[in-house]
Protein backbone atom coordinates (compact mmCIF):
# COMPACT_ATOMS: atom_id res chain seq x y z
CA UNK A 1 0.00 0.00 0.00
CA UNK A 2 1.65 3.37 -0.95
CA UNK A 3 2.72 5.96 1.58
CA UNK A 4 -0.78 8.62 2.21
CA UNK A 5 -3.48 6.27 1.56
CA UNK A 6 -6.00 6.27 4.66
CA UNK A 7 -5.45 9.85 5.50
CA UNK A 8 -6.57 11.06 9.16
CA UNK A 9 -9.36 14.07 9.68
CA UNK A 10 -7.09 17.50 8.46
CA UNK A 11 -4.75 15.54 5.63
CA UNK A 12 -4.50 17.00 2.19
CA UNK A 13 -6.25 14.34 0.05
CA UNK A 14 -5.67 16.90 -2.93
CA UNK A 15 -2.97 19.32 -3.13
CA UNK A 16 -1.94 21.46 -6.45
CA UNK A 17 0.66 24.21 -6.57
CA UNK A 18 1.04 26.17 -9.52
CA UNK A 19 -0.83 23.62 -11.53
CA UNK A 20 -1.51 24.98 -15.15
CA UNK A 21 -2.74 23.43 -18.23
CA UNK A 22 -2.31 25.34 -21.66
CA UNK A 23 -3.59 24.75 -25.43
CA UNK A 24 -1.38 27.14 -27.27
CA UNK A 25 -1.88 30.73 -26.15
CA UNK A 26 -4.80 29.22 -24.08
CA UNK A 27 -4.60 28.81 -20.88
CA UNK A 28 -7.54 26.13 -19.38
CA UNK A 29 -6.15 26.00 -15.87
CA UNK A 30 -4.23 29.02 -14.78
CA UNK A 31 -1.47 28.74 -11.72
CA UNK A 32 -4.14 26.97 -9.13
CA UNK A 33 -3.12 26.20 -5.98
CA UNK A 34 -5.66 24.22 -3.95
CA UNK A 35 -5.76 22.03 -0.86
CA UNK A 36 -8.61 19.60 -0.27
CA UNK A 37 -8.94 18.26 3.11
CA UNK A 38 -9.87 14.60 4.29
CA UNK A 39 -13.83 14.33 4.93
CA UNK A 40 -14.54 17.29 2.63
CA UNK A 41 -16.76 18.35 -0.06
CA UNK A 42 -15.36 20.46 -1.86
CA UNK A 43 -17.88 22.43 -4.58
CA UNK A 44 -16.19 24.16 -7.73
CA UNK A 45 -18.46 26.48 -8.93
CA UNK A 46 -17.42 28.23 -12.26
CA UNK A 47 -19.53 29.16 -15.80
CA UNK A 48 -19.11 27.03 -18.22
CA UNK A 49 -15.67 27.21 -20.20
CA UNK A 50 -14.44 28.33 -16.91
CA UNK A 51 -11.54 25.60 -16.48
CA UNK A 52 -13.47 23.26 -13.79
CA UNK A 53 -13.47 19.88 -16.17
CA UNK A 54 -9.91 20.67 -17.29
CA UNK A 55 -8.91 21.02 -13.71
CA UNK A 56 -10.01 17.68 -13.03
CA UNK A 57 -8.82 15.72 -15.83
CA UNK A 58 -5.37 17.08 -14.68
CA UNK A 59 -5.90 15.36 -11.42
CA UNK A 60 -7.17 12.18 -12.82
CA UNK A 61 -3.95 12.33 -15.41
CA UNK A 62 -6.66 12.29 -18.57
CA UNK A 63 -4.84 15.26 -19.50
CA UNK A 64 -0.76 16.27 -19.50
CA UNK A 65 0.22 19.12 -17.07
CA UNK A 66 1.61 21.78 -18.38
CA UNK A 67 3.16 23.24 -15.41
CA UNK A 68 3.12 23.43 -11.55
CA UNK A 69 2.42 20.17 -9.58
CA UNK A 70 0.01 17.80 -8.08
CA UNK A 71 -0.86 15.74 -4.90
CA UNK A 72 -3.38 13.41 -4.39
CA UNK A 73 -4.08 11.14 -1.15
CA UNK A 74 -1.16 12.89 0.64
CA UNK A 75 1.82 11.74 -2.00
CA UNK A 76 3.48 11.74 -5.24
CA UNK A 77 2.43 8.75 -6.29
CA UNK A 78 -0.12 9.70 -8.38
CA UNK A 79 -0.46 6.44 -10.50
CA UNK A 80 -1.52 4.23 -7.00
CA UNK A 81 -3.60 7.28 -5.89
CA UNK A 82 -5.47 7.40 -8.94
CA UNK A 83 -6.28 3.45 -8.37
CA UNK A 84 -8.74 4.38 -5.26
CA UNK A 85 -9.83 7.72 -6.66
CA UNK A 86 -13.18 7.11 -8.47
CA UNK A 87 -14.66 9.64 -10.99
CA UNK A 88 -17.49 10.58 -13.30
CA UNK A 89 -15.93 13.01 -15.91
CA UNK A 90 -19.39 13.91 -18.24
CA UNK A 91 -21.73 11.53 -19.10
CA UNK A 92 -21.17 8.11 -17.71
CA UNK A 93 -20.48 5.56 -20.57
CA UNK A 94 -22.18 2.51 -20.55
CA UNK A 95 -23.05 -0.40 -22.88
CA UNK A 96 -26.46 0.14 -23.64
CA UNK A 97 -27.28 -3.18 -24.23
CA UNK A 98 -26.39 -4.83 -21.07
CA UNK A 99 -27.69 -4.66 -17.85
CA UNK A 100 -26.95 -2.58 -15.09
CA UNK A 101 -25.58 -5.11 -13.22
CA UNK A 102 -23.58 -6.60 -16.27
CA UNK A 103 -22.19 -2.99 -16.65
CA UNK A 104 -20.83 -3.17 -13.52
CA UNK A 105 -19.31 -6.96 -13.63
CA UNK A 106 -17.45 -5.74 -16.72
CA UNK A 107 -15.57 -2.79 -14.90
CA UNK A 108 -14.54 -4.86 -12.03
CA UNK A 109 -12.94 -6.91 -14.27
CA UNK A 110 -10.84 -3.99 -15.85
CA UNK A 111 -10.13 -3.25 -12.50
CA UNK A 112 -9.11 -6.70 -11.41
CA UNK A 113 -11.54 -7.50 -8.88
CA UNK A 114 -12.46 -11.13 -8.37
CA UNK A 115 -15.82 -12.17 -6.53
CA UNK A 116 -17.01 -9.00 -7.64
CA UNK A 117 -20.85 -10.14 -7.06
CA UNK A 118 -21.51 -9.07 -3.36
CA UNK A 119 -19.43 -5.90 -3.82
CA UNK A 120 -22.02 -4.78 -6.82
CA UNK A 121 -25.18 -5.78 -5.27
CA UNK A 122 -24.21 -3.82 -2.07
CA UNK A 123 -23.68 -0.95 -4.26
CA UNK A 124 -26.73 -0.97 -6.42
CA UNK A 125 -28.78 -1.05 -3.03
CA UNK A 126 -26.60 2.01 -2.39
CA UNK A 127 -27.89 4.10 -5.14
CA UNK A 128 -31.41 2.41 -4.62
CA UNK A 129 -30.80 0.20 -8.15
CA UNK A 130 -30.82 -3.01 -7.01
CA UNK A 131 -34.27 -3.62 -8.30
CA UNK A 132 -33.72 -3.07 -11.61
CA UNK A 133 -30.36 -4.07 -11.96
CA UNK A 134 -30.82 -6.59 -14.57
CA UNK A 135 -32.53 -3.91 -17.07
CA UNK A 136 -31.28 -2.43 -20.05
CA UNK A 137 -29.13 0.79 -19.22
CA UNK A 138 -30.73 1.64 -22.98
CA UNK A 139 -33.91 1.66 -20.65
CA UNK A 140 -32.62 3.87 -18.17
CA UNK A 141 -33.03 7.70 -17.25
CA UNK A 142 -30.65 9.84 -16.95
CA UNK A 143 -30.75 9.71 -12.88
CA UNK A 144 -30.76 6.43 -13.02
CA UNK A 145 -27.90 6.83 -15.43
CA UNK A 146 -26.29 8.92 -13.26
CA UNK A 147 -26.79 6.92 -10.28
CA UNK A 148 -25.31 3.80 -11.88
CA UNK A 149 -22.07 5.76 -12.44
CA UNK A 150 -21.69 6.80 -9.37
CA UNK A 151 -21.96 3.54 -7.75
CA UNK A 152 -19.60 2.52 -10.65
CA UNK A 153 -17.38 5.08 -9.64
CA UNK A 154 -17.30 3.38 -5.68
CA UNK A 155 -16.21 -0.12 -7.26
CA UNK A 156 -12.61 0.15 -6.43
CA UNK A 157 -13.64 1.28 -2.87
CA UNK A 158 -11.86 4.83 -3.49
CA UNK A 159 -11.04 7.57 -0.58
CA UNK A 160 -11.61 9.94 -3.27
CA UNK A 161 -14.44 10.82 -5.46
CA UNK A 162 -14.33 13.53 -8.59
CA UNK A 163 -17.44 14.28 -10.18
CA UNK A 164 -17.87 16.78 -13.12
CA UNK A 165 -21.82 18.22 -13.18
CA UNK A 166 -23.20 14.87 -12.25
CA UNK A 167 -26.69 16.44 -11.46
CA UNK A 168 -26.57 18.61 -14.50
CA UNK A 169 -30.14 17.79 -16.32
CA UNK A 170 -31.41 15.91 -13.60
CA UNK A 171 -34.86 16.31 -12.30
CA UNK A 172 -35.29 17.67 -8.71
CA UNK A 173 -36.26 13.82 -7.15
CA UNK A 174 -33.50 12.60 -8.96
CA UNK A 175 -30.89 15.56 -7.82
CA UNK A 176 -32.16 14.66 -4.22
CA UNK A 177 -31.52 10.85 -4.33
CA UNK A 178 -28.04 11.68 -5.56
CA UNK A 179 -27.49 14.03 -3.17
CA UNK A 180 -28.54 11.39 -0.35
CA UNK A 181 -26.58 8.81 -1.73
CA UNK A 182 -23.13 11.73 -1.94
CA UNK A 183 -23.38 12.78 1.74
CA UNK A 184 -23.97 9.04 3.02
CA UNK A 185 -20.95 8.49 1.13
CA UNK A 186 -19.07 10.99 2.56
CA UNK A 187 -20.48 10.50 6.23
CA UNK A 188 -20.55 7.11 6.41
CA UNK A 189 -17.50 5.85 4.15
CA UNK A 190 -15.17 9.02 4.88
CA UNK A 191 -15.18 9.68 1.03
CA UNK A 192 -13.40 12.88 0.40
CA UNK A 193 -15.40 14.30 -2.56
CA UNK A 194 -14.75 16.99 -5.45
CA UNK A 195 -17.96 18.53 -7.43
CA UNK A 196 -18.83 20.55 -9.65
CA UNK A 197 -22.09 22.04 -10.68
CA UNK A 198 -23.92 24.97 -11.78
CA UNK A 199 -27.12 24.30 -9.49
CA UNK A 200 -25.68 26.93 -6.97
CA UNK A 201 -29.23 26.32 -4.69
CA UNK A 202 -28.20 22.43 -4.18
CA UNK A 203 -24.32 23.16 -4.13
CA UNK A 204 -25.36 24.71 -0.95
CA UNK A 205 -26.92 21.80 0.28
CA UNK A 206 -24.12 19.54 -0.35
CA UNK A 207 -20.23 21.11 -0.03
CA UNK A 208 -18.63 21.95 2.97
CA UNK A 209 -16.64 24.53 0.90
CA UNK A 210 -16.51 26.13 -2.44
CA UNK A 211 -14.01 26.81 -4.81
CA UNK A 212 -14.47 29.67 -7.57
CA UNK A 213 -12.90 28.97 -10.64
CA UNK A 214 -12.75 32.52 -13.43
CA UNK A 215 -10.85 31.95 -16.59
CA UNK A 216 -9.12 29.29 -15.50
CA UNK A 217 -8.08 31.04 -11.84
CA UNK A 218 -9.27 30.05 -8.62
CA UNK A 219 -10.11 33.32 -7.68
CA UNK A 220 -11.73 32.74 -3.98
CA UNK A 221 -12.61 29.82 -1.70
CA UNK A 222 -14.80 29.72 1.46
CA UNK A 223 -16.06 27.38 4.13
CA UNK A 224 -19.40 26.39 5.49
CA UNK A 225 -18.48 27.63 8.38
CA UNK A 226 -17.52 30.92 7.35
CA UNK A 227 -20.79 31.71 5.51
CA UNK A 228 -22.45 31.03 8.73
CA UNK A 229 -20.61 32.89 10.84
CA UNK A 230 -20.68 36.14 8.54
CA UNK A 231 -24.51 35.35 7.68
CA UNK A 232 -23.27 35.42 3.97
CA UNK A 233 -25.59 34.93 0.85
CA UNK A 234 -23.62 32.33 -0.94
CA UNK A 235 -25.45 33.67 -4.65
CA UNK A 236 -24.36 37.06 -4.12
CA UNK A 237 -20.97 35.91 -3.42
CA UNK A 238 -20.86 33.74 -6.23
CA UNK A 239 -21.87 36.19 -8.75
CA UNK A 240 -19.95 38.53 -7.30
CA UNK A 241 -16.72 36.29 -7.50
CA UNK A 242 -17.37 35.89 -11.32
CA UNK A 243 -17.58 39.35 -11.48
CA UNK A 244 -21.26 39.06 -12.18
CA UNK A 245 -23.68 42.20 -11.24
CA UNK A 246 -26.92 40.91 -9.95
CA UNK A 247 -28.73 43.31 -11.74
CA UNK A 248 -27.77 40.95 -15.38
């Protein structure tokens, strides 16, 4: 087991210095530096175009730094940390053909998980699936769809979860049960958890602090606790972060 895996309360399960990601002149992700604690849920709010997906996919290593550096589950070793981080970058890909449950045998095996059978079940009754986990994912909504990938995204037992939008589109049952099923992962599990999302009203229901991402610049973050102490009005502040009159 490498060096940083199960963190205590306070540890940096993400840390990023400088970290930077250009496209020619374009710079995605300028010079963030960013520490994500153990137990947290940490919500990146940004418009769209704003750099939060490209900031991720530099964590998960779907995309090549450009400059500055990155930490994930206390260490350097970001190959092993990657291995229990668990993710949902867009739209969850399935094959539409097979089953929920099916779905889910097949990425176990990727991942090299034997006597995978108990571990799936468990999960599907997780993300209240189990009873239609032998249908069609062709058949499925999208919250179900989304629901699926996030218990796909728990198969390899992770102590980190990074999830781009994954309640963009849903409807407001759906956005609930995913909610539920985020902060009894979190709670429960100790799941450390990065989101993003541009429902700002259910952000508020979920993270424990906030990132705010402008051009590719973190530009301001903020606790729970802070908000609450200085009776601040989390909308205002956002829009006023992206520079945003409330008057537009």
């Amino acid at each position: 087991m490498m060096g940083g895996l199960n963190l205590e309360m306070g540890s940096n399960v993400i840390y990023t210095k400088n970290l930077t990601k250009k496209y020619g002149k374009k710079c995605a992700v300028n010079s963030i530096s960013m520490e994500i604690k153990k137990g947290d849920i940490y919500g990146l709010i940004g418009r769209n175009g704003a750099g939060k997906t490209s900031f991720m996919r530099l964590l998960l290593g779907m995309t090549k730094v450009t400059d500055g550096s990155i930490e994930l589950l206390g260490g350097t070793d970001l190959e092993n940390a990657r291995l229990k981080t668990g993710s949902i970058i867009e739209t969850p890909a399935f094959y539409e053909n097979m089953s929920a449950y099916k779905n889910m045998m097949y990425r176990s095996k990727l991942l090299g998980m034997s006597k995978a059978h108990d571990k799936i079940d468990e999960l599907l009754k997780l993300v209240e699936l189990y009873d239609v986990k032998n249908q069609k994912v062709d058949d499925y909504s999208l919250g179900m769809r989304q629901k699926l990938g996030i218990a796909t995204a728990l198969l390899n037992d992770p102590e980190l979860l990074i999830l781009d939008e994954p309640i963009n589109g849903l409807d407001p049952v759906a956005i609930a049960e995913v909610r539920k099923i985020l902060k009894k992962v979190n709670k429960e599990q100790g799941v450390t958890i990065l989101i993003s999302s541009h429902i700002l009203g259910e952000m508020q229901k979920l993270a424990t602090r906030y990132g705010f991402i402008v051009n590719g610049e973190l530009v301001s973050e903020i606790s729970e606790e802070e908000i609450e102490a200085k009776n601040i009005d989390l909308e205002s502040y956002s829009l006023k972060m992206m520079g945003v009159s409330e008057d537009e």
